[in-house]
PDB file of N, CA and C in Angstrom:
ATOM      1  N   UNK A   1     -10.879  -4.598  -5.240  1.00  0.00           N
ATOM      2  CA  UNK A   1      -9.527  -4.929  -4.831  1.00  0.00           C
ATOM      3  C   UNK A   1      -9.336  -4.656  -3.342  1.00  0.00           C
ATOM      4  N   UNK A   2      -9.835  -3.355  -2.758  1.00  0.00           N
ATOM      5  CA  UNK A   2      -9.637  -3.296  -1.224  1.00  0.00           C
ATOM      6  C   UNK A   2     -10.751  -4.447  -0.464  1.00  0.00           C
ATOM      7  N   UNK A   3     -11.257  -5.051  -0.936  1.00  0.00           N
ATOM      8  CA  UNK A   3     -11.713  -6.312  -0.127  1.00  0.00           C
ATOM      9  C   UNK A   3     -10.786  -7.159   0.141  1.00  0.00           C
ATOM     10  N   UNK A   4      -9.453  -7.457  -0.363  1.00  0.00           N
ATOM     11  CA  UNK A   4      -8.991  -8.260  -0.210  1.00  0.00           C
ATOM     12  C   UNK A   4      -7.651  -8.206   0.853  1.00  0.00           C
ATOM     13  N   UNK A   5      -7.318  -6.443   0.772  1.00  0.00           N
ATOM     14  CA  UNK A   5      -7.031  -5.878   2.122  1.00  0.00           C
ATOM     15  C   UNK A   5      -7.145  -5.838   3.113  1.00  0.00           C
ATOM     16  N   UNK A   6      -6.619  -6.280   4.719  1.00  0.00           N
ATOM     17  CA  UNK A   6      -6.314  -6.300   5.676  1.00  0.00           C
ATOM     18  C   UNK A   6      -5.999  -5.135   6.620  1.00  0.00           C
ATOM     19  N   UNK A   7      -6.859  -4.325   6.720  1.00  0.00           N
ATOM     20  CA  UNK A   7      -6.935  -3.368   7.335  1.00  0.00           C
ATOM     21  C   UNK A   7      -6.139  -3.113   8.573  1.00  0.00           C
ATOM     22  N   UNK A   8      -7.114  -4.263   9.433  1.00  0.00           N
ATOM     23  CA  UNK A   8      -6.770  -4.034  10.964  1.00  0.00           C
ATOM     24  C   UNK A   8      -5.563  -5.203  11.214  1.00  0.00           C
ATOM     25  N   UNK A   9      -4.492  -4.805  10.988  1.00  0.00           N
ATOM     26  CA  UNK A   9      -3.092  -5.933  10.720  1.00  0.00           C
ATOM     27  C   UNK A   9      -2.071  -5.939  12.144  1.00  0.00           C
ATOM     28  N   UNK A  10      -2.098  -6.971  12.164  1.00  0.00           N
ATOM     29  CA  UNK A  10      -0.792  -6.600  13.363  1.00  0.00           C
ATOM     30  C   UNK A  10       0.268  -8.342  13.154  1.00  0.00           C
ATOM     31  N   UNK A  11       0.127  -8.640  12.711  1.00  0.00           N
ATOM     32  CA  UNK A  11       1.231  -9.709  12.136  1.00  0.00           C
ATOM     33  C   UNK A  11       1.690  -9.689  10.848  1.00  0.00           C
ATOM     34  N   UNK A  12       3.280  -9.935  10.979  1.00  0.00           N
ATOM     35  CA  UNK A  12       4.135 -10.022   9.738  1.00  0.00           C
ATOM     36  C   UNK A  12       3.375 -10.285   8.596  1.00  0.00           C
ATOM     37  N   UNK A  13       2.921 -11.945   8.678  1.00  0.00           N
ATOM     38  CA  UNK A  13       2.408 -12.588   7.188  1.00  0.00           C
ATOM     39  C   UNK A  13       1.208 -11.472   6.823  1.00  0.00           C
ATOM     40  N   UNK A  14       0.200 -10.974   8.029  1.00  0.00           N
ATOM     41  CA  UNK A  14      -0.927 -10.014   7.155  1.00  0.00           C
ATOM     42  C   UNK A  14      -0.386  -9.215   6.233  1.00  0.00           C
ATOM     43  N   UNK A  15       0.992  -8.358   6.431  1.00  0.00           N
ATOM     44  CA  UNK A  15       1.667  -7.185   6.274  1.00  0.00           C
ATOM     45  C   UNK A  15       1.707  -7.689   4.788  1.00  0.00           C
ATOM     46  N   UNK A  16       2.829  -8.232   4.858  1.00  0.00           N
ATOM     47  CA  UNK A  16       3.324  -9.640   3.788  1.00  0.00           C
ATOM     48  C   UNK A  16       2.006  -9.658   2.445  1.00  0.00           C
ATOM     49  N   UNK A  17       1.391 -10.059   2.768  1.00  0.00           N
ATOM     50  CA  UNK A  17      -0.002 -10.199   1.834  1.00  0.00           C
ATOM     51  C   UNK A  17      -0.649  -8.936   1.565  1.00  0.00           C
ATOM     52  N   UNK A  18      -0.333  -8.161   1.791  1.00  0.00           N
ATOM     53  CA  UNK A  18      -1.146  -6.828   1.603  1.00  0.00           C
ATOM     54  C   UNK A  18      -0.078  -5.872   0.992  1.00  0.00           C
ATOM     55  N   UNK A  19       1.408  -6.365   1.095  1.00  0.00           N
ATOM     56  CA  UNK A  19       1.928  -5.739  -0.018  1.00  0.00           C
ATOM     57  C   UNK A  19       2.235  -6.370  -1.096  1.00  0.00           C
ATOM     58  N   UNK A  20       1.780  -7.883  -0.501  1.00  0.00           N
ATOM     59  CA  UNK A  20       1.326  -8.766  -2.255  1.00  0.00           C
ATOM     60  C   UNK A  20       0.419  -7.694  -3.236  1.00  0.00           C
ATOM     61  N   UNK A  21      -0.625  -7.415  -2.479  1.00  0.00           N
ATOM     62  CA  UNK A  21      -2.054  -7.051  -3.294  1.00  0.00           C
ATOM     63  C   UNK A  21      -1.164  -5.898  -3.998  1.00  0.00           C
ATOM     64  N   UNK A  22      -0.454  -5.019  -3.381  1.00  0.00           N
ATOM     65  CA  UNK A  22      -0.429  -3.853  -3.446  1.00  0.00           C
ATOM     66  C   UNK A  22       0.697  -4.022  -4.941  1.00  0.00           C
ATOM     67  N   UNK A  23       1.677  -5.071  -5.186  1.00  0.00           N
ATOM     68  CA  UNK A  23       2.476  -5.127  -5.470  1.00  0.00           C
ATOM     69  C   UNK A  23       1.805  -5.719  -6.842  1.00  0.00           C
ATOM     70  N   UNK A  24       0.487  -6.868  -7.249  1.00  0.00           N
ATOM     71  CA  UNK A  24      -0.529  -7.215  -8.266  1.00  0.00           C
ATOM     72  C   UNK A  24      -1.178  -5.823  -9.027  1.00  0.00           C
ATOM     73  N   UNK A  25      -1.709  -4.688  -8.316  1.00  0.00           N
ATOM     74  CA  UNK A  25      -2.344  -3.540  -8.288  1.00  0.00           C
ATOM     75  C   UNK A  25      -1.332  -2.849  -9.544  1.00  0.00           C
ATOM     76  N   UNK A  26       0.253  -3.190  -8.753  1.00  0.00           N
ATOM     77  CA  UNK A  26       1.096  -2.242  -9.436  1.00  0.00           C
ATOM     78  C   UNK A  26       1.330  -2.845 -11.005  1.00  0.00           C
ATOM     79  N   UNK A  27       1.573  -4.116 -11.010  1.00  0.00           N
ATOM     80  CA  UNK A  27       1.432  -4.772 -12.451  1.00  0.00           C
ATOM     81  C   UNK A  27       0.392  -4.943 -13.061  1.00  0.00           C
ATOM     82  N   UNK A  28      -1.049  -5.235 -12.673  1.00  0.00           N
ATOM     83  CA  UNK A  28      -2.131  -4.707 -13.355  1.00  0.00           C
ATOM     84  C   UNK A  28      -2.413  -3.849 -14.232  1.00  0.00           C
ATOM     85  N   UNK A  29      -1.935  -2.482 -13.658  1.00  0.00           N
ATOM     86  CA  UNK A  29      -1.469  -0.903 -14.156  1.00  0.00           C
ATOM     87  C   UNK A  29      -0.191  -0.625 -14.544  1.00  0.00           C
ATOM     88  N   UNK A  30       0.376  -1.410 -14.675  1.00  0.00           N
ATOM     89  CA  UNK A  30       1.644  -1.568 -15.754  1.00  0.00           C
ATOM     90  C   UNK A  30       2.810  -0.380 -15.337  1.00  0.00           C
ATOM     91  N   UNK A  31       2.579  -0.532 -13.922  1.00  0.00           N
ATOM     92  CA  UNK A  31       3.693   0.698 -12.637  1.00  0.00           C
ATOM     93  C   UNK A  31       4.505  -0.114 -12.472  1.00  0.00           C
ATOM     94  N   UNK A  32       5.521   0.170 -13.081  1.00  0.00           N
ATOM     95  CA  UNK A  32       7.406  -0.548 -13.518  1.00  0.00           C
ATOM     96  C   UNK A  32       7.981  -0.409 -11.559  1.00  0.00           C
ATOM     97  N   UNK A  33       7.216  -0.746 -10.527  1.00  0.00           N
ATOM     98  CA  UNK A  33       7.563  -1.115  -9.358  1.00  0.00           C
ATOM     99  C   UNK A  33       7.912  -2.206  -8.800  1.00  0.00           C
ATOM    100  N   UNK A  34       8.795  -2.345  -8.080  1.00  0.00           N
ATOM    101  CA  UNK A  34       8.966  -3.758  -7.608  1.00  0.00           C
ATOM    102  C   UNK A  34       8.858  -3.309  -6.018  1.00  0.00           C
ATOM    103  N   UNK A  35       7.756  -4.050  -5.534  1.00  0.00           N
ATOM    104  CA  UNK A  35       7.670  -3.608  -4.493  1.00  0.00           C
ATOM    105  C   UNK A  35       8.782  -4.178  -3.217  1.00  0.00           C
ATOM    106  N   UNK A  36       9.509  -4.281  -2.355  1.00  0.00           N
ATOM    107  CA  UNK A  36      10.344  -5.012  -1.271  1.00  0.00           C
ATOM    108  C   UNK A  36       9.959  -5.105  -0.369  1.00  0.00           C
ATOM    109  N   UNK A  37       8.891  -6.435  -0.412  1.00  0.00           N
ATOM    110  CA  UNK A  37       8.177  -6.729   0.360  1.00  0.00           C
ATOM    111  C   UNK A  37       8.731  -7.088   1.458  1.00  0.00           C
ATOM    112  N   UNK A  38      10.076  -7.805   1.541  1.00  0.00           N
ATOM    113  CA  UNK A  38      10.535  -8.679   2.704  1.00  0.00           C
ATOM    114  C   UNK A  38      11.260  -7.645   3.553  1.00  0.00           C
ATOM    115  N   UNK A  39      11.946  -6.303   3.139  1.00  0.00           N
ATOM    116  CA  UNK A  39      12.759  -5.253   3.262  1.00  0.00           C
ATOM    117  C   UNK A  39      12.007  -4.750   4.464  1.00  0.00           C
ATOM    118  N   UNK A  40      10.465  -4.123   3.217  1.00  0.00           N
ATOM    119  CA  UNK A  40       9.241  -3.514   3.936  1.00  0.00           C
ATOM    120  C   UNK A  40       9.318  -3.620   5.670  1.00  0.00           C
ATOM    121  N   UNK A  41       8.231  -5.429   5.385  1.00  0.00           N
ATOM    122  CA  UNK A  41       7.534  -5.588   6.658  1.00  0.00           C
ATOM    123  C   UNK A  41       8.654  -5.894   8.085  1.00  0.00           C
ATOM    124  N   UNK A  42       9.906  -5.212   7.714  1.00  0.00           N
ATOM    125  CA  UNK A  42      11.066  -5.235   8.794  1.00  0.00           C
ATOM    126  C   UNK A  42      10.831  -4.209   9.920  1.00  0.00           C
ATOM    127  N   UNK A  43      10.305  -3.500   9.379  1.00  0.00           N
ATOM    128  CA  UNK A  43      10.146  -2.193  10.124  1.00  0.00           C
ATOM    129  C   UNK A  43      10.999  -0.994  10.054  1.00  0.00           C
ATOM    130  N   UNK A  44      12.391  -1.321   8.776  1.00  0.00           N
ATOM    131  CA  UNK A  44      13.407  -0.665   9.018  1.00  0.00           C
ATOM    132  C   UNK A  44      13.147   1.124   8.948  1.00  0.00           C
ATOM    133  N   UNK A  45      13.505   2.083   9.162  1.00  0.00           N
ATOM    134  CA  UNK A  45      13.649   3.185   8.694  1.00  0.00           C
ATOM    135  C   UNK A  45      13.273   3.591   7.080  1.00  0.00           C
ATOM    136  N   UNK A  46      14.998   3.500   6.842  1.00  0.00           N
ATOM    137  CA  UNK A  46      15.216   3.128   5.493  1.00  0.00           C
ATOM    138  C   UNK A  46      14.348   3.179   4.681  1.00  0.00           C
ATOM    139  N   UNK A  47      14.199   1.656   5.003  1.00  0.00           N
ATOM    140  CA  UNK A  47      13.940   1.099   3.729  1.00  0.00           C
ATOM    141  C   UNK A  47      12.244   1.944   3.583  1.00  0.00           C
ATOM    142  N   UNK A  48      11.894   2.059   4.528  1.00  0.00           N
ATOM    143  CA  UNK A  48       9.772   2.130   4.396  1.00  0.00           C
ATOM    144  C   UNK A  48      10.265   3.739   4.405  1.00  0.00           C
ATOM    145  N   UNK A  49      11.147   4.527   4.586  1.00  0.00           N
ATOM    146  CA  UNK A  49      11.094   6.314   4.203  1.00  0.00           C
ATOM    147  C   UNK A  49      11.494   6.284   2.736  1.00  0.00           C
ATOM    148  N   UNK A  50      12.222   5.454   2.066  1.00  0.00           N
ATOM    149  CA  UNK A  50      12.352   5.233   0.588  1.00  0.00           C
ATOM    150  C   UNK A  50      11.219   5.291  -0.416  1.00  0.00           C
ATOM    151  N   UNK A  51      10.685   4.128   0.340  1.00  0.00           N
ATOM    152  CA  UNK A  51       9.679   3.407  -0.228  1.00  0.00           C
ATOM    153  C   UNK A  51       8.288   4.611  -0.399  1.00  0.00           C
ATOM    154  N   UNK A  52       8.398   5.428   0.651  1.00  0.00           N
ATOM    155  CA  UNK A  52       7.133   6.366   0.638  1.00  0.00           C
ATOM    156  C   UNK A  52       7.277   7.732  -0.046  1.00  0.00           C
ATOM    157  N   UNK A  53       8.773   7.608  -0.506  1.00  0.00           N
ATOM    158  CA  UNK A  53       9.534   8.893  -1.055  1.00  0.00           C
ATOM    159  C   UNK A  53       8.888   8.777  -2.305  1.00  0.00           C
ATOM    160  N   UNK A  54       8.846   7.312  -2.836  1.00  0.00           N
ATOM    161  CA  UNK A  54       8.536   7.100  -4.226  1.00  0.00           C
ATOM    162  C   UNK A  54       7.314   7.250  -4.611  1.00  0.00           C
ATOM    163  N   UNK A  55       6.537   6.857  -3.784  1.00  0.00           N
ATOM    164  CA  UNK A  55       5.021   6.533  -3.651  1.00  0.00           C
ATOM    165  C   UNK A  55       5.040   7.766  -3.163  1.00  0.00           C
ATOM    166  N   UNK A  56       4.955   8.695  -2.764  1.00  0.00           N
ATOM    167  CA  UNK A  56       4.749  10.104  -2.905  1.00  0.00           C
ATOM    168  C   UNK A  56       4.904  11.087  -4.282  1.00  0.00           C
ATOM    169  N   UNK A  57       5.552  10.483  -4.598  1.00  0.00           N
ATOM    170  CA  UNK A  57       5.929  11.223  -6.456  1.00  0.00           C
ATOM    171  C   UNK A  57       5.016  10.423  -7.057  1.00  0.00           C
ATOM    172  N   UNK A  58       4.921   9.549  -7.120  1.00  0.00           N
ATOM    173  CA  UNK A  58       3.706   8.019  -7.867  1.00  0.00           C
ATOM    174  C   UNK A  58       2.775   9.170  -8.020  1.00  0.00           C
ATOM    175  N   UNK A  59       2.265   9.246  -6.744  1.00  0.00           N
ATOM    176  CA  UNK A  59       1.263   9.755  -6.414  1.00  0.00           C
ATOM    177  C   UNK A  59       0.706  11.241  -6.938  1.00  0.00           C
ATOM    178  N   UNK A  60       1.527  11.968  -6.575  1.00  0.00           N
ATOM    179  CA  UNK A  60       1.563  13.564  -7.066  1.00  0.00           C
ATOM    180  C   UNK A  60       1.553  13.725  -8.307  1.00  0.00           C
ATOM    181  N   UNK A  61       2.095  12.662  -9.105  1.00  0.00           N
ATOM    182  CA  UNK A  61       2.155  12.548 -10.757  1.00  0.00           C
ATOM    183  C   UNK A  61       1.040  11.887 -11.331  1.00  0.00           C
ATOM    184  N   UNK A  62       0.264  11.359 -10.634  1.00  0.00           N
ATOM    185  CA  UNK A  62      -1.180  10.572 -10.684  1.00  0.00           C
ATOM    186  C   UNK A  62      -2.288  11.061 -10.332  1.00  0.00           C
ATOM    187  N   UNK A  63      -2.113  11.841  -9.173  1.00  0.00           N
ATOM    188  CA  UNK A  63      -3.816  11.680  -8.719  1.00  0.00           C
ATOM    189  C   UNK A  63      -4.474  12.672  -9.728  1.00  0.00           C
ATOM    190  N   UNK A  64      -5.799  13.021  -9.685  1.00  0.00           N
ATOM    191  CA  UNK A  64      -6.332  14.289 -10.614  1.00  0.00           C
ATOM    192  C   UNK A  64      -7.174  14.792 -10.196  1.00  0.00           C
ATOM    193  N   UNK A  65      -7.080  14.798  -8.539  1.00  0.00           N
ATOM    194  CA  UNK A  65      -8.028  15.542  -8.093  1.00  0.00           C
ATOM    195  C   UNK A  65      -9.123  15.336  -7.935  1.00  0.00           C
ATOM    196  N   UNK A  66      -9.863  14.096  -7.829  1.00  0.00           N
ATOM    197  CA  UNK A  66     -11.066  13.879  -7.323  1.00  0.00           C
ATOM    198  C   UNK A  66     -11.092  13.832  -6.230  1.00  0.00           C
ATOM    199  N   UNK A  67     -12.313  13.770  -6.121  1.00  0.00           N
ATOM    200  CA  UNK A  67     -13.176  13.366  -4.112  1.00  0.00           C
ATOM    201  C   UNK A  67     -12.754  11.859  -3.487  1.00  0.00           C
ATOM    202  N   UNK A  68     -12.043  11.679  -3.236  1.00  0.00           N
ATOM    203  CA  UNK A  68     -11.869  10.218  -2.371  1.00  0.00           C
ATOM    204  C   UNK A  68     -12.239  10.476  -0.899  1.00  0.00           C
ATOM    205  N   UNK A  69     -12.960   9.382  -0.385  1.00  0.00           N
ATOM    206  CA  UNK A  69     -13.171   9.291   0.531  1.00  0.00           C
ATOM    207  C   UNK A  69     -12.757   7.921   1.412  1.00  0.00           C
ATOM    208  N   UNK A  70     -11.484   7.479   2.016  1.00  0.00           N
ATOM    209  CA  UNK A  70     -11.025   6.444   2.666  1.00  0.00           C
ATOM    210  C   UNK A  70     -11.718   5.178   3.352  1.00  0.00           C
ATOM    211  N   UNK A  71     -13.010   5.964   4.474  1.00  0.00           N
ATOM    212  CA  UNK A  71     -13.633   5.619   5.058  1.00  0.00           C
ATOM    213  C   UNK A  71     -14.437   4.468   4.453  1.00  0.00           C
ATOM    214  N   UNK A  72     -15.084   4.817   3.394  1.00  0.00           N
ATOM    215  CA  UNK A  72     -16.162   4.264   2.726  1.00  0.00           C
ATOM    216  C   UNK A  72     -15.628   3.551   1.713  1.00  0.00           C
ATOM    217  N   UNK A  73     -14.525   4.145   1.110  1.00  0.00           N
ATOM    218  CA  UNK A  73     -14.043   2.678   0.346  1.00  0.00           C
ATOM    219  C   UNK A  73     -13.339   1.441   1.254  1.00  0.00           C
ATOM    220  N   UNK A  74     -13.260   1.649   2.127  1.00  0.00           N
ATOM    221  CA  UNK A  74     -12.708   0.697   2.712  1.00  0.00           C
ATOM    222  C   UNK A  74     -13.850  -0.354   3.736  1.00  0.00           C
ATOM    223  N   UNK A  75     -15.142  -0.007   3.247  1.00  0.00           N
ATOM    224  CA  UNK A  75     -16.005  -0.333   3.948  1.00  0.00           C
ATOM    225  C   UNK A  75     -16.073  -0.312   5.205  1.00  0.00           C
ATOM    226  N   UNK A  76     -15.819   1.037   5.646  1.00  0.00           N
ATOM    227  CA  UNK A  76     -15.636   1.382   7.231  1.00  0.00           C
ATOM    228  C   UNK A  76     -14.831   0.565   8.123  1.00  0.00           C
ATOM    229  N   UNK A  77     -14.129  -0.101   7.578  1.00  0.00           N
ATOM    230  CA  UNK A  77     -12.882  -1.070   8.437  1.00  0.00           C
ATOM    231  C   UNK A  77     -11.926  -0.364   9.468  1.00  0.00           C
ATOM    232  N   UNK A  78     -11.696  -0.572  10.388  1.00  0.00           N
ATOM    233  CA  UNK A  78     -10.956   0.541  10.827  1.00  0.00           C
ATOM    234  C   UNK A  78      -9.757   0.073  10.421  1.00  0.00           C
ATOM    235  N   UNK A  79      -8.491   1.011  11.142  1.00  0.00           N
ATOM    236  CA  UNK A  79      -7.091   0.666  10.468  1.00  0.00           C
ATOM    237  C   UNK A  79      -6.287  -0.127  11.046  1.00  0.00           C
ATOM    238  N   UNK A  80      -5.425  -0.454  11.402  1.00  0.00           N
ATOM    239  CA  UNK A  80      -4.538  -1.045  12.254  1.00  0.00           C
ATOM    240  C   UNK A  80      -3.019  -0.048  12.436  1.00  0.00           C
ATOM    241  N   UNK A  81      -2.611  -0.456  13.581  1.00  0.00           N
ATOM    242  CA  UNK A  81      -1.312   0.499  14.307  1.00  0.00           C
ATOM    243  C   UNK A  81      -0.450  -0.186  14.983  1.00  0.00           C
TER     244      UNK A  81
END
């Protein structure tokens, strides 16, 4: 699935499509999210400190503690800023 991710992003539509994936990921796994995609890639405050409020609890209620390593799953891509 992170192949299809856009790492190094710096335009709207990349943004756009990568919280498509992210937003497929979430219904795949049957995560009752609706992601706001159009809200999102605004840049607002708001809306993306909300959004990470949630996905921070997602998260903390999910992970289990394994070894992840970013770098390498992402096939050494660097990031974008």
């Amino acid at each position: 699935v992170l192949k299809k991710v856009k790492f190094n992003t710096k335009l709207e539509h990349e943004y756009i499509q990568n919280f498509k994936q992210l937003q497929a990921c979430f219904q795949k796994m049957a995560v009752d999210k609706i992601v706001p995609v159009e809200r999102l890639v605004k840049g607002k405050f708001q809306d993306n400190f909300e959004f990470v409020q949630w996905f921070k609890r997602f998260f903390d209620a999910n992970y289990g503690g394994q070894d992840y390593d970013p770098v390498s799953a992402r096939g050494g891509e660097p990031v974008g800023t």
